[in-house]
N, C-alpha and C. Protein backbone atom coordinates (compact mmCIF):
# COMPACT_ATOMS: atom_id res chain seq x y z
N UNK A 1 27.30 -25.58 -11.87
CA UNK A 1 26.26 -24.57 -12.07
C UNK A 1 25.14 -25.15 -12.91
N UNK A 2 24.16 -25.31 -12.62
CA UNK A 2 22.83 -25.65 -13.53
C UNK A 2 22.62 -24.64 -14.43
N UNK A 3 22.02 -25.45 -15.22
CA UNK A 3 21.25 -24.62 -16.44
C UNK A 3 20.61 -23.49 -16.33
N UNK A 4 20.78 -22.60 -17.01
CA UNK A 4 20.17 -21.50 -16.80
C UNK A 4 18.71 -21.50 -17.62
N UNK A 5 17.86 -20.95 -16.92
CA UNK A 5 16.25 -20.67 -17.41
C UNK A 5 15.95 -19.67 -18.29
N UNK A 6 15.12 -19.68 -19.09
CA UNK A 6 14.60 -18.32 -19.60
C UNK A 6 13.85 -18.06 -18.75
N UNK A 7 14.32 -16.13 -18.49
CA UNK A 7 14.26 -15.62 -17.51
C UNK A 7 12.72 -15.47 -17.07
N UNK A 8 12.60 -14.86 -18.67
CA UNK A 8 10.83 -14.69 -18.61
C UNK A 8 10.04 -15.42 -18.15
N UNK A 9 10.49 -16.76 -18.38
CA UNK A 9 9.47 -17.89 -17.93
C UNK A 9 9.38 -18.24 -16.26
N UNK A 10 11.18 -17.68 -15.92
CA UNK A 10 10.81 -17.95 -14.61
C UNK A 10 10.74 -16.97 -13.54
N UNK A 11 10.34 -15.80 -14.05
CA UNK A 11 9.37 -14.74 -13.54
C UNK A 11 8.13 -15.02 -13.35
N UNK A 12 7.63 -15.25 -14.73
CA UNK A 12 6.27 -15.65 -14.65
C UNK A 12 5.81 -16.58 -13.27
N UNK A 13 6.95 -17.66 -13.59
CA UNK A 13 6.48 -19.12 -12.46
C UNK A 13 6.15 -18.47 -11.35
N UNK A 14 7.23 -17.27 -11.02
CA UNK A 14 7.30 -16.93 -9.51
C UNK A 14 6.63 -15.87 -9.15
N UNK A 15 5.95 -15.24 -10.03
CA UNK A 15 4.71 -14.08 -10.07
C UNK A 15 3.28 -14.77 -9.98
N UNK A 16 3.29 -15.88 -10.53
CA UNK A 16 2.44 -16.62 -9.83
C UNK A 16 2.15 -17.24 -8.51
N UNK A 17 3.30 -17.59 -8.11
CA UNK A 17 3.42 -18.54 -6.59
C UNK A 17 2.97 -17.36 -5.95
N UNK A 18 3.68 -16.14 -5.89
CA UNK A 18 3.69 -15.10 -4.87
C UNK A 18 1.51 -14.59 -5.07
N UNK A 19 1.40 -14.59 -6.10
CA UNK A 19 -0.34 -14.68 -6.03
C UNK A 19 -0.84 -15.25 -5.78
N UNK A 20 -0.41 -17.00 -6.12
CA UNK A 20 -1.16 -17.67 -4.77
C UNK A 20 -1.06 -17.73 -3.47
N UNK A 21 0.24 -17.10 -3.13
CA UNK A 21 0.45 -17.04 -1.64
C UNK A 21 -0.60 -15.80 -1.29
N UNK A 22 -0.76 -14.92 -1.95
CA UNK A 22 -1.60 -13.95 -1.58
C UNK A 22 -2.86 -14.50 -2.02
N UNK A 23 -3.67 -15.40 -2.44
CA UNK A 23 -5.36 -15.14 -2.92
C UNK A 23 -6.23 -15.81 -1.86
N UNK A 24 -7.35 -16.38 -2.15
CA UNK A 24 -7.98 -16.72 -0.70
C UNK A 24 -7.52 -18.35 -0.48
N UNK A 25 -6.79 -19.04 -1.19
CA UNK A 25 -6.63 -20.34 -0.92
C UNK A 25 -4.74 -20.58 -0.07
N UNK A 26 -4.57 -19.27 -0.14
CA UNK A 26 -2.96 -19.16 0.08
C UNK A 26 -2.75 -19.63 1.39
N UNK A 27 -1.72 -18.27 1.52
CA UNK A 27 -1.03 -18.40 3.32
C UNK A 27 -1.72 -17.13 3.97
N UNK A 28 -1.99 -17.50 5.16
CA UNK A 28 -3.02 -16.71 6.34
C UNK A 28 -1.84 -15.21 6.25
N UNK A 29 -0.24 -15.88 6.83
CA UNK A 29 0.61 -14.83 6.83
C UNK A 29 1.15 -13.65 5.45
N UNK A 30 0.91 -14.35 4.75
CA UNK A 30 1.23 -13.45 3.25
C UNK A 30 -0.08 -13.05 3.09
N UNK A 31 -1.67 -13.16 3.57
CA UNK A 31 -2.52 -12.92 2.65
C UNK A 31 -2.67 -11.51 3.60
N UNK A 32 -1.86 -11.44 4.83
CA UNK A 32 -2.78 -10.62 6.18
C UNK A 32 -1.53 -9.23 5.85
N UNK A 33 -0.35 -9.98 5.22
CA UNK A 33 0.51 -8.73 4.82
C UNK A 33 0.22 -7.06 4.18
N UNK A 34 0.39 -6.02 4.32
CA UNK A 34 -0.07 -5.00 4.13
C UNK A 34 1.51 -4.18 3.39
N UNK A 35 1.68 -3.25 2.61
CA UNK A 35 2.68 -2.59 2.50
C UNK A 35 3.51 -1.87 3.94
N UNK A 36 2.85 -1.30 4.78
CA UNK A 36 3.33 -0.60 5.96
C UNK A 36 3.91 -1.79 6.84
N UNK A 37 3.44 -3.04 6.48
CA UNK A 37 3.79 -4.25 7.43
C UNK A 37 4.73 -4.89 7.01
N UNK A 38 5.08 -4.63 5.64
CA UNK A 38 6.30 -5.17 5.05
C UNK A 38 7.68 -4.33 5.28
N UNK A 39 7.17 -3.12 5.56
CA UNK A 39 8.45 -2.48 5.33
C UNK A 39 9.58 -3.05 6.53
N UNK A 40 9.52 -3.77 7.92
CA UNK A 40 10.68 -4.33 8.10
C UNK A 40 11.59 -5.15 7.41
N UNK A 41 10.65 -6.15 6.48
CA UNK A 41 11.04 -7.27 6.04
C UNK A 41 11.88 -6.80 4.65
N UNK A 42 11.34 -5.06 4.36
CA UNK A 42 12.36 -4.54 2.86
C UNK A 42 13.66 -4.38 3.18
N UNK A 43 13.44 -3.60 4.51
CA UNK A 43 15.52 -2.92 4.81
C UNK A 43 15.47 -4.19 5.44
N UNK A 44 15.32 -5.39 6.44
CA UNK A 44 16.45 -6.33 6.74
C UNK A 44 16.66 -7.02 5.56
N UNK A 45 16.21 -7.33 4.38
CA UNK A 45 16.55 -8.33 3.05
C UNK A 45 17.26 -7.62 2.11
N UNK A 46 16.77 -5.85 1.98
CA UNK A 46 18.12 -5.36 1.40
C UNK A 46 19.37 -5.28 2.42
N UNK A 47 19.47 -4.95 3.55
CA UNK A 47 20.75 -5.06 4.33
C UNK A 47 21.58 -6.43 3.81
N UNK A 48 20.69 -7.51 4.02
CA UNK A 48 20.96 -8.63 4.31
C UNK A 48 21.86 -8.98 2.59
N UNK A 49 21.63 -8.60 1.76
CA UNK A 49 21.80 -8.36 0.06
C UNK A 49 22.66 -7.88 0.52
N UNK A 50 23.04 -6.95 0.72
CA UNK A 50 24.27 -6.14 0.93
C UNK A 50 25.25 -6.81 1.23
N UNK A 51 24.96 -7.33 2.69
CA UNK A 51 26.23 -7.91 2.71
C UNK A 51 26.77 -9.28 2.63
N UNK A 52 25.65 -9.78 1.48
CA UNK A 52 26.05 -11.49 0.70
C UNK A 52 26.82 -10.79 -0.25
N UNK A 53 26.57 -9.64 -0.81
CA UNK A 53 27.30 -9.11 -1.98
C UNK A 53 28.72 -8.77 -1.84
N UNK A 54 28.75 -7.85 -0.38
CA UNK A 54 30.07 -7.63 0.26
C UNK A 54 31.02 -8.91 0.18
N UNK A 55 30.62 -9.94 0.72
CA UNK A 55 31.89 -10.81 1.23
C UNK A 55 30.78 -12.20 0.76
N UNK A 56 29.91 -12.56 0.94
CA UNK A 56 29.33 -13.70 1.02
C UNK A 56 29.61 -14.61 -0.28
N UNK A 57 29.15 -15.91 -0.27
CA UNK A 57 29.35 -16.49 -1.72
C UNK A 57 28.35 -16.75 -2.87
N UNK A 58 28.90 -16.99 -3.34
CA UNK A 58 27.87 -16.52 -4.87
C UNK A 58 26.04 -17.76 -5.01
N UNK A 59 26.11 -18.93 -3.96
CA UNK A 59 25.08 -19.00 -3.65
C UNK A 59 24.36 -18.12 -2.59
N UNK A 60 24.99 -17.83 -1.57
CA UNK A 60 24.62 -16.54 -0.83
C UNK A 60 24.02 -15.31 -1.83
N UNK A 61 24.63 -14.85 -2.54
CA UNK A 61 23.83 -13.61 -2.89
C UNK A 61 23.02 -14.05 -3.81
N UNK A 62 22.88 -15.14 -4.95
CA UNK A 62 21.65 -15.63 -5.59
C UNK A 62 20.29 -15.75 -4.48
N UNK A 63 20.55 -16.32 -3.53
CA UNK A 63 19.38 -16.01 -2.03
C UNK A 63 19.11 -15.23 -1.64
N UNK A 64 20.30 -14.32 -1.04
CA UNK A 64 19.93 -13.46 -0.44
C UNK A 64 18.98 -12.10 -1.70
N UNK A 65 18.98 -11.84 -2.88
CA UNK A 65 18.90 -11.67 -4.02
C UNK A 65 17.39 -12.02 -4.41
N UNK A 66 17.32 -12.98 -3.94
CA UNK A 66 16.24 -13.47 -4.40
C UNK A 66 14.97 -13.14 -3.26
N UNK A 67 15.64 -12.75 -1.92
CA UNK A 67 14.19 -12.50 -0.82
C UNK A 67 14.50 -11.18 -1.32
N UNK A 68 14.98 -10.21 -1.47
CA UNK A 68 14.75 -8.88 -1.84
C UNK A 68 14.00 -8.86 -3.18
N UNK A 69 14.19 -9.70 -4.72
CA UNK A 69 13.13 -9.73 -5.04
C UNK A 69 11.01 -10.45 -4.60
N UNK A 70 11.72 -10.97 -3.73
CA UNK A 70 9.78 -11.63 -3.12
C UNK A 70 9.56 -10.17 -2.65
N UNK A 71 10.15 -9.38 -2.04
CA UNK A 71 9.42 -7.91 -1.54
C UNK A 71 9.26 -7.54 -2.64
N UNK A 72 10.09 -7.06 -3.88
CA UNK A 72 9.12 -6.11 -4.61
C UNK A 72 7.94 -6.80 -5.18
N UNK A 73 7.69 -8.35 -5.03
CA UNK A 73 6.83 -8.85 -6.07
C UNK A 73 5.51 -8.65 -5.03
N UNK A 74 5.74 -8.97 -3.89
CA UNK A 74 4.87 -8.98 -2.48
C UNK A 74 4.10 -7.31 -3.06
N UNK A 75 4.98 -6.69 -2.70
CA UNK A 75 4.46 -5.00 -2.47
C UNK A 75 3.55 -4.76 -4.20
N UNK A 76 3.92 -5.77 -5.11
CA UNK A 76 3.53 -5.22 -6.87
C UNK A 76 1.81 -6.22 -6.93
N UNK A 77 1.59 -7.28 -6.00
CA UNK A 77 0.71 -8.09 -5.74
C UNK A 77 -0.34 -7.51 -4.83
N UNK A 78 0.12 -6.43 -3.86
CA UNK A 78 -1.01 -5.59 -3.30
C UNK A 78 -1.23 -4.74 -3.99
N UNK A 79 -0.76 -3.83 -4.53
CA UNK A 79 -1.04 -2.91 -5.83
C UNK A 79 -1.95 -3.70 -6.88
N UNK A 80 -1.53 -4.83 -7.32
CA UNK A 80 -1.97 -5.26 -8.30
C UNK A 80 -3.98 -5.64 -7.69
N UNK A 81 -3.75 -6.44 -6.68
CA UNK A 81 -4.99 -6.54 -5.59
C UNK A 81 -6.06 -5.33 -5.77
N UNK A 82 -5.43 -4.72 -5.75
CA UNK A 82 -5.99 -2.92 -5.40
C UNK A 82 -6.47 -2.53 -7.10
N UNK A 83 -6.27 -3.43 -8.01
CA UNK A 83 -6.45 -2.69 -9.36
C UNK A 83 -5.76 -1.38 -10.12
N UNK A 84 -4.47 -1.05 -9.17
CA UNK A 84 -3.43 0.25 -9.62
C UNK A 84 -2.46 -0.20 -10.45
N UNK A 85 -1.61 -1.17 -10.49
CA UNK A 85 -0.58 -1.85 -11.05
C UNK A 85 -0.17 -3.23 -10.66
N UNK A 86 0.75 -3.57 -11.73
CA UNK A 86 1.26 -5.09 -11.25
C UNK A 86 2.47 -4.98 -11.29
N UNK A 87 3.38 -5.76 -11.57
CA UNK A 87 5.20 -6.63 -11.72
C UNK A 87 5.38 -6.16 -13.02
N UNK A 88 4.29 -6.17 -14.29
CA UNK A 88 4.54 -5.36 -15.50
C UNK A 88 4.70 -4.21 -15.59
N UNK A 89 3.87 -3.21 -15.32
CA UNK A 89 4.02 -1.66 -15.01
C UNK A 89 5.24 -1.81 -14.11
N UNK A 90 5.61 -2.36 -12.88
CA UNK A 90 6.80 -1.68 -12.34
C UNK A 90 8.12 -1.81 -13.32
N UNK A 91 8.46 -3.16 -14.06
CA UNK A 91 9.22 -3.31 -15.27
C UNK A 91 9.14 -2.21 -16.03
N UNK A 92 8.03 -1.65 -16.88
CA UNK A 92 8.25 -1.01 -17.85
C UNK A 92 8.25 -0.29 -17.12
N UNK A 93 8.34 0.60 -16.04
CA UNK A 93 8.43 1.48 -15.41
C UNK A 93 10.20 2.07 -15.00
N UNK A 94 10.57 1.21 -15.03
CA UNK A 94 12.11 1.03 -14.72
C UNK A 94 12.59 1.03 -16.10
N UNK A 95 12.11 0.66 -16.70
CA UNK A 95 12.38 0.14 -18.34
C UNK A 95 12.47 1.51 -19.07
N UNK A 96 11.66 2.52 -19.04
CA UNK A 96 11.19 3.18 -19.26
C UNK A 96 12.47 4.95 -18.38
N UNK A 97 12.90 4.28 -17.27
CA UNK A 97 13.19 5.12 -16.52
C UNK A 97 15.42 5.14 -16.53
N UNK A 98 15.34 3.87 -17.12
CA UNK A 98 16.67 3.61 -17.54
C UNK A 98 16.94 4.17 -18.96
N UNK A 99 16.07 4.07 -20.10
CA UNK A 99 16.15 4.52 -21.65
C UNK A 99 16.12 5.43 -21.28
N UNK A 100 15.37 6.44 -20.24
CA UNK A 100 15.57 8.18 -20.35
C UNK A 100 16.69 8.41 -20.15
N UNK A 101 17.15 7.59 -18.79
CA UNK A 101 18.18 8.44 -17.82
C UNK A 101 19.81 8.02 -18.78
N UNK A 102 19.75 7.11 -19.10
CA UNK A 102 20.77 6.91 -20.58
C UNK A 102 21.28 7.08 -21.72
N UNK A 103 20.72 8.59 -22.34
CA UNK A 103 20.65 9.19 -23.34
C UNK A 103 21.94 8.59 -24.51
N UNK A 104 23.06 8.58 -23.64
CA UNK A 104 24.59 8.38 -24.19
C UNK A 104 24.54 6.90 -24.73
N UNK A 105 23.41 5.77 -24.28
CA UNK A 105 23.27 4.27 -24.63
C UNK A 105 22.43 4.47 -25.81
N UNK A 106 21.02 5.02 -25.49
CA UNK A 106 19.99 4.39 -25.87
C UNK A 106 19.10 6.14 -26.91
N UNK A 107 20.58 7.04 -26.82
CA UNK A 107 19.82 8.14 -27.32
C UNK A 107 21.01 8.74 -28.91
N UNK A 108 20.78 9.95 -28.38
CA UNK A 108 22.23 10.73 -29.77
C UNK A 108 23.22 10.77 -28.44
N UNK A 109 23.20 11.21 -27.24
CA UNK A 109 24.19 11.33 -26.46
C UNK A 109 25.55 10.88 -26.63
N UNK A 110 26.39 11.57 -25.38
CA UNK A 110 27.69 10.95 -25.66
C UNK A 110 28.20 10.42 -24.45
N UNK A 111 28.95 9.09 -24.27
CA UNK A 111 29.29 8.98 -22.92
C UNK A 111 30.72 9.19 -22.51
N UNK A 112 30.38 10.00 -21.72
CA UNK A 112 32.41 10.57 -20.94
C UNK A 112 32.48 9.50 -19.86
N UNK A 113 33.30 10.17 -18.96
CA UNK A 113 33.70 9.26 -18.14
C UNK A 113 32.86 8.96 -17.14
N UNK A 114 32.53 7.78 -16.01
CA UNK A 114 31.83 7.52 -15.28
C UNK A 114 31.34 8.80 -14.28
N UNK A 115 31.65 9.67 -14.26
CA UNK A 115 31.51 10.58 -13.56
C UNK A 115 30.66 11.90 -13.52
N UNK A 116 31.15 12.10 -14.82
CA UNK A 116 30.06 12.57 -15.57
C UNK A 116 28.75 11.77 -16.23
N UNK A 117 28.89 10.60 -16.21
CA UNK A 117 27.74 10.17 -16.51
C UNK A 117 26.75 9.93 -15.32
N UNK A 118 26.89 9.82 -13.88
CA UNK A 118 26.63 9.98 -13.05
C UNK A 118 26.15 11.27 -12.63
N UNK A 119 26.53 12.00 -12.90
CA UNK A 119 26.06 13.27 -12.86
C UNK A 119 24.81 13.82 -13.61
N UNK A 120 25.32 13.24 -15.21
CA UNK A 120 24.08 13.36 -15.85
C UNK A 120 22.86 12.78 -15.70
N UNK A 121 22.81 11.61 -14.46
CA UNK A 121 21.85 10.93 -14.32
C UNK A 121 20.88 11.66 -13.78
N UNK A 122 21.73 12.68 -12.13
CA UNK A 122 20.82 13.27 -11.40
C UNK A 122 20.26 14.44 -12.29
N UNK A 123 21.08 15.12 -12.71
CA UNK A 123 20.19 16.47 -13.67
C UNK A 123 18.43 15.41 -14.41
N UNK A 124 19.07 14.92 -15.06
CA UNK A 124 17.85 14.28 -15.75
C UNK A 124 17.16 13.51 -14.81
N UNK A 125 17.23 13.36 -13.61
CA UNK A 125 16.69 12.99 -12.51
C UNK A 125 15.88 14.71 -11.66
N UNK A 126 16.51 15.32 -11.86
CA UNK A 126 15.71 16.58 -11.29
C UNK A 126 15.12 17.01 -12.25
N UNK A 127 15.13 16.81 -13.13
CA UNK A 127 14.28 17.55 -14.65
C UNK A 127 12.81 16.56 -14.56
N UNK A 128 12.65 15.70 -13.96
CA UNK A 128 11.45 14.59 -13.71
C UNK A 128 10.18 15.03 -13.32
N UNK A 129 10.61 16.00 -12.16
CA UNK A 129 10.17 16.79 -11.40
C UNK A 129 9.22 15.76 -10.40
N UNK A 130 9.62 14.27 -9.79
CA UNK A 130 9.84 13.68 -8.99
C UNK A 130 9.37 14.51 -7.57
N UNK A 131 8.47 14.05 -7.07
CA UNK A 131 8.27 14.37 -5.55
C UNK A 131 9.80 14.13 -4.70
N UNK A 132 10.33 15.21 -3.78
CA UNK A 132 11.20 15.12 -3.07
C UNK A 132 10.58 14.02 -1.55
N UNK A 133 11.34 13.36 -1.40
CA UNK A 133 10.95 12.26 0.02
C UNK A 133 12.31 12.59 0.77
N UNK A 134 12.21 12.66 1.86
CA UNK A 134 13.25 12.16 2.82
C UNK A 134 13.75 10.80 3.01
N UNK A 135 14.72 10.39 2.29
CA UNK A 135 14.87 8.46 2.18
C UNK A 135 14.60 8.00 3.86
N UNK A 136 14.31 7.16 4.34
CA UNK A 136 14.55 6.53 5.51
C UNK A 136 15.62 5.55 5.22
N UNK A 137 16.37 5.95 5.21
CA UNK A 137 17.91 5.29 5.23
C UNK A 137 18.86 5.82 6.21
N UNK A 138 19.83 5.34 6.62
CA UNK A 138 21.21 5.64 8.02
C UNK A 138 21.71 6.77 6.78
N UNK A 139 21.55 8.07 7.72
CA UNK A 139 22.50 9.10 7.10
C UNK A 139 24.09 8.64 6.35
N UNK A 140 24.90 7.82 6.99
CA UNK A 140 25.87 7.30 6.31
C UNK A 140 26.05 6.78 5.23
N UNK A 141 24.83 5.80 4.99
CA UNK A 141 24.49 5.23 3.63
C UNK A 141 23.87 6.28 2.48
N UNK A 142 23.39 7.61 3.37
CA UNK A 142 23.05 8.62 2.40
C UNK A 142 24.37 9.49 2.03
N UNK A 143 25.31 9.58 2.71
CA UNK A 143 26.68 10.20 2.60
C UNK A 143 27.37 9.27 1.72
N UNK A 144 27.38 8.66 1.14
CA UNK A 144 27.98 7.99 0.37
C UNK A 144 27.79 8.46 -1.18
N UNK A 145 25.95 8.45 -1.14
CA UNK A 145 25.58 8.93 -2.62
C UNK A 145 26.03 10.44 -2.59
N UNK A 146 26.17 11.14 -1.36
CA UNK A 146 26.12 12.36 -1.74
C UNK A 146 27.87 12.67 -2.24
N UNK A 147 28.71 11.82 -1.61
CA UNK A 147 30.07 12.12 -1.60
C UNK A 147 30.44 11.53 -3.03
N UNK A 148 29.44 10.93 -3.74
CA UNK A 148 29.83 10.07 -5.32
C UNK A 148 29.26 11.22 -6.05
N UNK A 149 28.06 11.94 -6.01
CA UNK A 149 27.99 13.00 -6.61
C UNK A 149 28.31 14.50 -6.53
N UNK A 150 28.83 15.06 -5.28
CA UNK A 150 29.84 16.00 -5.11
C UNK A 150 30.92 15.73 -6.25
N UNK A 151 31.39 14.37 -6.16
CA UNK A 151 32.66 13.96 -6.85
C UNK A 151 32.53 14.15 -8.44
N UNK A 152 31.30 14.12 -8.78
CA UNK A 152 30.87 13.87 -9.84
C UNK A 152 30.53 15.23 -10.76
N UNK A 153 30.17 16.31 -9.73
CA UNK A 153 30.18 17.55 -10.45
C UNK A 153 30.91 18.10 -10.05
N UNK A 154 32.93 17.59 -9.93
CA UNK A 154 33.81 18.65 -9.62
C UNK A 154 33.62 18.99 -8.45
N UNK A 155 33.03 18.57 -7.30
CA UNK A 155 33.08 19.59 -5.43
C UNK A 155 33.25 18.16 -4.83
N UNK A 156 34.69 17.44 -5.05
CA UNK A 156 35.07 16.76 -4.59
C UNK A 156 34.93 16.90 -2.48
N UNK A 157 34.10 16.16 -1.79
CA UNK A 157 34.24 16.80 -0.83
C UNK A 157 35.99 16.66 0.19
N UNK A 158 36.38 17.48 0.94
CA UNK A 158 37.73 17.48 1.20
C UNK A 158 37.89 16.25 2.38
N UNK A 159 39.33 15.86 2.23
CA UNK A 159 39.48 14.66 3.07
C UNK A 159 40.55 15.43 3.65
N UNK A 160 41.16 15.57 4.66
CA UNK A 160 42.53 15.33 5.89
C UNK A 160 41.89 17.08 6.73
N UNK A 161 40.94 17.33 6.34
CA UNK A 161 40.16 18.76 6.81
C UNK A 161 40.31 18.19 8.60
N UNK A 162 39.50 17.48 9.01
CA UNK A 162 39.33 17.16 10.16
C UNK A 162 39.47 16.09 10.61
N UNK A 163 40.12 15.35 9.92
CA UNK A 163 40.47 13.60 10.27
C UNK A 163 41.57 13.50 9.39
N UNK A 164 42.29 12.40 9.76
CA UNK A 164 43.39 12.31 8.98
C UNK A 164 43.74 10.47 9.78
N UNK A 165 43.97 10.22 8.68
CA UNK A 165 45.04 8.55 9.58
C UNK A 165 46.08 8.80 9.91
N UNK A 166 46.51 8.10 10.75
CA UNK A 166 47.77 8.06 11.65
C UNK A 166 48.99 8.05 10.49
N UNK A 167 50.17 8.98 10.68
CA UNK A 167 51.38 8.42 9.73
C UNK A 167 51.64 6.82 9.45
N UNK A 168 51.89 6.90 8.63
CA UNK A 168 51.98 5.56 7.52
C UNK A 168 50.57 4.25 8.21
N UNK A 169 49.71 4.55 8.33
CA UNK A 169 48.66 3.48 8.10
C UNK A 169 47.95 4.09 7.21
N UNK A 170 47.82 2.18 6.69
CA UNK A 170 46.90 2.24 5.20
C UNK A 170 45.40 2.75 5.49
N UNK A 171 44.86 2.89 4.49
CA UNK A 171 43.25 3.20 4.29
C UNK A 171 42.91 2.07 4.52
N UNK A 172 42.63 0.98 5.26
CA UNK A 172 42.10 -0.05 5.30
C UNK A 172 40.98 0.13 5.76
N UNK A 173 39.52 -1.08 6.02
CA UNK A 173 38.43 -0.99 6.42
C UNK A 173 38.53 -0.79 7.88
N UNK A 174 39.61 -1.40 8.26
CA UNK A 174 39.62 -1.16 10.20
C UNK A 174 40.00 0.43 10.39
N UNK A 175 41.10 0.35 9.42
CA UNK A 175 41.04 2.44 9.88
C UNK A 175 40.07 3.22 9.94
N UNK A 176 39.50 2.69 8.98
CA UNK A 176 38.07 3.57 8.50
C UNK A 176 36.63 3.39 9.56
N UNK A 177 36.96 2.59 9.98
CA UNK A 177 36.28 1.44 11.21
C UNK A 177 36.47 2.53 12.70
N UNK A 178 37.76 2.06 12.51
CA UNK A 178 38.27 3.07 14.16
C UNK A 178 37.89 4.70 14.17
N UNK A 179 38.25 5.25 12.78
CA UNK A 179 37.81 6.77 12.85
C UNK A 179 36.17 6.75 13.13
N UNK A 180 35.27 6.18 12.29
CA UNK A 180 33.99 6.17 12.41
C UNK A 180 33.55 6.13 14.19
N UNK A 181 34.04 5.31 14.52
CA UNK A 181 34.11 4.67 15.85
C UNK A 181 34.19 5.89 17.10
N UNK A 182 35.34 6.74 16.54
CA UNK A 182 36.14 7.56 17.29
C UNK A 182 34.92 8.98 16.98
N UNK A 183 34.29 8.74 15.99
CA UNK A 183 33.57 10.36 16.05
C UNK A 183 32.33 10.18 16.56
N UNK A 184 31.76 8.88 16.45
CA UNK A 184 30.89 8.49 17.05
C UNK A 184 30.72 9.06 18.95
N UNK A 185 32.28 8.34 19.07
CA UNK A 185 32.27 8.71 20.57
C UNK A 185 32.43 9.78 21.09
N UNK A 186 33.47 10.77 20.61
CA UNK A 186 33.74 12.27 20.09
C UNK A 186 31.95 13.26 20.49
N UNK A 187 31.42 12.24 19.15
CA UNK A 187 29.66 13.09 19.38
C UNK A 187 29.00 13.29 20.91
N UNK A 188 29.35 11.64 21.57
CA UNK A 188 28.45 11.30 22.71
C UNK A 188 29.12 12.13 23.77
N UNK A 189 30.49 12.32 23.81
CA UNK A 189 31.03 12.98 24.76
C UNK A 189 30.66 14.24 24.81
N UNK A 190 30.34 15.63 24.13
CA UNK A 190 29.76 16.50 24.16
C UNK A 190 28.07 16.56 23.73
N UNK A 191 27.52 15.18 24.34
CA UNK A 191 25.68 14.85 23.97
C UNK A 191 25.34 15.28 22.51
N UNK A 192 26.13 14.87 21.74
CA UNK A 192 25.68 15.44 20.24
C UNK A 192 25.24 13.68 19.53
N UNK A 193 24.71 13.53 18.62
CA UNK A 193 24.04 12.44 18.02
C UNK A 193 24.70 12.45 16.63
N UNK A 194 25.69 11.48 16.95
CA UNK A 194 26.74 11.57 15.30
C UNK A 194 25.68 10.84 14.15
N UNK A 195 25.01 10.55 14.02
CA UNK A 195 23.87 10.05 12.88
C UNK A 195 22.78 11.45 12.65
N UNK A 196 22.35 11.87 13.42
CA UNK A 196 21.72 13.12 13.42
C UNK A 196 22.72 14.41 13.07
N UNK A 197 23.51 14.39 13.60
CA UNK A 197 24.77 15.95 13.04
C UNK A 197 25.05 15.38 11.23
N UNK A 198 25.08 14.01 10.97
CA UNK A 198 25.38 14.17 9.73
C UNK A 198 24.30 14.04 8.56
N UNK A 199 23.26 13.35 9.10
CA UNK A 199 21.62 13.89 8.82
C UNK A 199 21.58 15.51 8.16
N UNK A 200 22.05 16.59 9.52
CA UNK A 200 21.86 17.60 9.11
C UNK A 200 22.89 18.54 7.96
N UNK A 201 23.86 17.75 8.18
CA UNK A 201 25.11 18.40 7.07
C UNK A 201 24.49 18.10 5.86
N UNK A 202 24.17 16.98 5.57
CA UNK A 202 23.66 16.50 4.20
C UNK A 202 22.63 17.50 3.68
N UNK A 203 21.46 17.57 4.82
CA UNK A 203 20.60 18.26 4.50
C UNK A 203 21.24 19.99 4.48
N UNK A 204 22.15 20.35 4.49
CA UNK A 204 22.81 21.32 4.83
C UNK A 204 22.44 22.71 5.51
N UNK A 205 22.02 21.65 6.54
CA UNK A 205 21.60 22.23 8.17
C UNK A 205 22.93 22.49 9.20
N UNK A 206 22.66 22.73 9.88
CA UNK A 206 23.73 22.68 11.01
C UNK A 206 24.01 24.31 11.94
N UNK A 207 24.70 23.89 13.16
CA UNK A 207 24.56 25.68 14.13
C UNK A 207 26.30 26.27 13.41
N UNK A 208 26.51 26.16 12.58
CA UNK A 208 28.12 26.55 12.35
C UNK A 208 29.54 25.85 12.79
């Protein structure tokens, strides 16, 4: 493992490169980049993060890690272009947004168990009064946060209701694999759109 850098310094280095890739002496392709034009390049490099993190190896996710940070620096370099903000404001911005949401670290608070502290995040997350967005994310990946915070304020959501594993197989990823699989197909067989039906549960829509 090499030496490790001070960090600061090698932010800086690389908050620079990414401005010269953007100024008029740069690259034609980074300078012609726009925010709306980046957004493929955000979800395949976070996907792609994901799953160096999942299984990949620990030079893998330092890379993969590292193109998900060039997007936020990319997207903080047109802002910055524009005279609204830079890579500093988004820091203290986060900086700023972690000391709130942490009361129990960084305040008088108290911290219970992970669960409740999770919980306490979103309250003090709705107290922000934060514009509501519709994430553009796969409903599934949004069922996840919602099923960690159900869990989190006590409305554990119920499991063996309408699915259940086969007697004695484990919870493994392939079980979990095959059921997904199976409701998927379940959906198509009566023309229903299993990403859209759970779209609307979340949103807690649905015909009954």
């Amino acid at each position: 493992m090499s030496e490790a850098r001070d960090p600061a310094t090698a932010l800086r280095d690389l908050v620079e490169v990414v401005a010269r890739l953007r100024g008029p002496e740069g690259c034609p392709w980074d300078r012609a980049q726009t925010h709306r034009s980046l957004i493929p390049y955000l979800l395949e490099e976070a996907y792609e993060a994901a799953a160096a993190v999942s299984d990949g190896s620990t030079e893998e996710i330092r890379d993969e890690l590292g193109d998900v940070l060039l997007q936020v620096l990319l997207h903080s370099q047109i802002e910055a272009e524009a005279g609204h903000f830079g890579i500093g404001e988004v820091a203290d911005t986060l900086r700023d947004k972690l000391v709130r949401r942490h009361p129990h670290v960084f305040g008088g608070g108290q911290a219970g168990a992970a669960d409740e502290v999770r919980l306490r995040w979103e309250e003090i997350k709705d107290h922000e009064g934060r514009p509501t967005r519709n994430p553009r994310i796969p409903a599934l990946i949004r069922a996840v946060k919602f099923v960690e915070i159900e869990q989190a304020a006590g409305r554990p959501v119920a499991v063996g209701t309408w699915i259940r594993l086969p007697d004695g197989a484990p919870p493994t990823e392939r079980a979990i694999g095959e059921i997904l699989l199976e409701v998927v197909a379940l959906a198509r067989r009566h023309g229903l759109d299993a990403e859209l039906a759970l779209e609307k549960r979340l949103a807690g829509e649905g015909d009954g």
